[in-house]
Protein backbone atom coordinates (compact mmCIF):
# COMPACT_ATOMS: atom_id res chain seq x y z
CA UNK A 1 19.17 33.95 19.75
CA UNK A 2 17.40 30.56 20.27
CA UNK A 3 19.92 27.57 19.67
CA UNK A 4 18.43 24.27 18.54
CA UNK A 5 18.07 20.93 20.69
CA UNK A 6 17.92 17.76 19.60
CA UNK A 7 15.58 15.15 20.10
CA UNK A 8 17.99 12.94 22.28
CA UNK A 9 19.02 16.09 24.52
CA UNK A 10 15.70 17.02 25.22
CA UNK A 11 14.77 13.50 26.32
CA UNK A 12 17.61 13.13 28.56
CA UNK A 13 16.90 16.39 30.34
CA UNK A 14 12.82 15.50 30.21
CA UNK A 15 14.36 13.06 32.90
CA UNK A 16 16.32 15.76 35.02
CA UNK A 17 15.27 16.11 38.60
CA UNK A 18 15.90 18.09 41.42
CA UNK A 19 17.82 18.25 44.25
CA UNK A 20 14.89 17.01 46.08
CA UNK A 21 14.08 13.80 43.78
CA UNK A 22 11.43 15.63 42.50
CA UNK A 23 10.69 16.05 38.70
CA UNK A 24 12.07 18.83 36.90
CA UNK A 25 9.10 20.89 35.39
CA UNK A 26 9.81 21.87 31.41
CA UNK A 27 7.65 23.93 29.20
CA UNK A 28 6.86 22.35 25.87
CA UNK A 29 4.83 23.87 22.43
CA UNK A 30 4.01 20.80 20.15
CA UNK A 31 1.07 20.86 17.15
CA UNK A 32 -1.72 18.69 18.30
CA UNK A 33 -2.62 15.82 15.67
CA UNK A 34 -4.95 12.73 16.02
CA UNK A 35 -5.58 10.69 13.13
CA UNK A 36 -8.13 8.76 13.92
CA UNK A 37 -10.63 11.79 14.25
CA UNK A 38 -8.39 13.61 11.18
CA UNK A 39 -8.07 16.75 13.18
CA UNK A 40 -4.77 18.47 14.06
CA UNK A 41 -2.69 21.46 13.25
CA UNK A 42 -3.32 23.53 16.11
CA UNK A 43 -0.28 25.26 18.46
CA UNK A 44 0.11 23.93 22.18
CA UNK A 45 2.15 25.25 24.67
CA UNK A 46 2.39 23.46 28.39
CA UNK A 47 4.01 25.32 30.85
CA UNK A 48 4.99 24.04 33.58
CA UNK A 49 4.84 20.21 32.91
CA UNK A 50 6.47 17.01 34.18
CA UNK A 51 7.33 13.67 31.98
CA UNK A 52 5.53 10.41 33.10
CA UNK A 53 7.55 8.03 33.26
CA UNK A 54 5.87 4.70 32.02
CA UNK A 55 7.21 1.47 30.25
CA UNK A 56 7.54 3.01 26.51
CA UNK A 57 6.96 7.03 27.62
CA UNK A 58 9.84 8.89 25.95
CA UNK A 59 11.72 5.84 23.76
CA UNK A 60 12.26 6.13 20.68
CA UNK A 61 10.46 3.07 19.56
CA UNK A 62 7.06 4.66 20.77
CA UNK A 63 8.12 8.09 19.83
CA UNK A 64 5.45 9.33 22.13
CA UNK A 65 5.93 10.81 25.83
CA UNK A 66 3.40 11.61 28.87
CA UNK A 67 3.46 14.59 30.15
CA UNK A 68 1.16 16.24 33.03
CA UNK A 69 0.90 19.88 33.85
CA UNK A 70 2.23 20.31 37.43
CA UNK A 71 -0.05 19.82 40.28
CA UNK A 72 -2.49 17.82 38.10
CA UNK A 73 -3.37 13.99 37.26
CA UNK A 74 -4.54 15.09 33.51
CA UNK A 75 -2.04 12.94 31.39
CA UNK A 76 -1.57 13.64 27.73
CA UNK A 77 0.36 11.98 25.15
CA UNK A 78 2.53 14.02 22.97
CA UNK A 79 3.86 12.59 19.72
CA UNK A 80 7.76 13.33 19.81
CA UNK A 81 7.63 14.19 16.47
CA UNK A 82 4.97 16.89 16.88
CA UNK A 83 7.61 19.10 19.66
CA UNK A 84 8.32 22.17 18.23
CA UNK A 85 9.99 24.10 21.27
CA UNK A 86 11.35 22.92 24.81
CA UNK A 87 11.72 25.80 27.07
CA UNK A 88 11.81 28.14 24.23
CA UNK A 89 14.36 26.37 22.58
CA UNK A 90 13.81 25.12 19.20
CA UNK A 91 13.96 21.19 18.70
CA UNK A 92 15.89 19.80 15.53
């Protein structure tokens, strides 16, 4: 059975890396939303994605993060509120 993550846990381990100093790839499914074209609603799921660090990624004042799938320089910006699942765990 799936056990539910917070918000604040799944922040702090967004900023795991590994032994090497590298990121920690994550897998995240989020709905996709933009308001300014009033479209949205539709299920995402990244696999295999690292968190960009920046000046307001991943606080809670923004409540947005940057992620980028691995191997890539696409950046896209996730609305923390919009995470459904981080590696398969449900977020609460």
């Amino acid at each position: 059975m799936n056990q539910y993550i917070k918000v604040t846990q799944m922040l702090d381990a967004m900023k795991e890396t590994m032994a090497s100093g590298q990121p920690k790839p994550f897998t995240i499914g989020f709905l996709k939303a933009d308001r300014a074209r009033k479209t949205g609603g539709q299920y995402r799921m990244l696999k295999c994605v690292l968190s960009r660090r920046g000046k307001k990624s991943g606080s809670t004042e923004s409540r947005l993060i940057n992620v980028e799938a691995h191997g890539t320089k696409d950046v896209q910006s996730i609305h923390i509120d919009n995470i459904l699942y981080f590696n398969d765990r449900p977020v609460s």
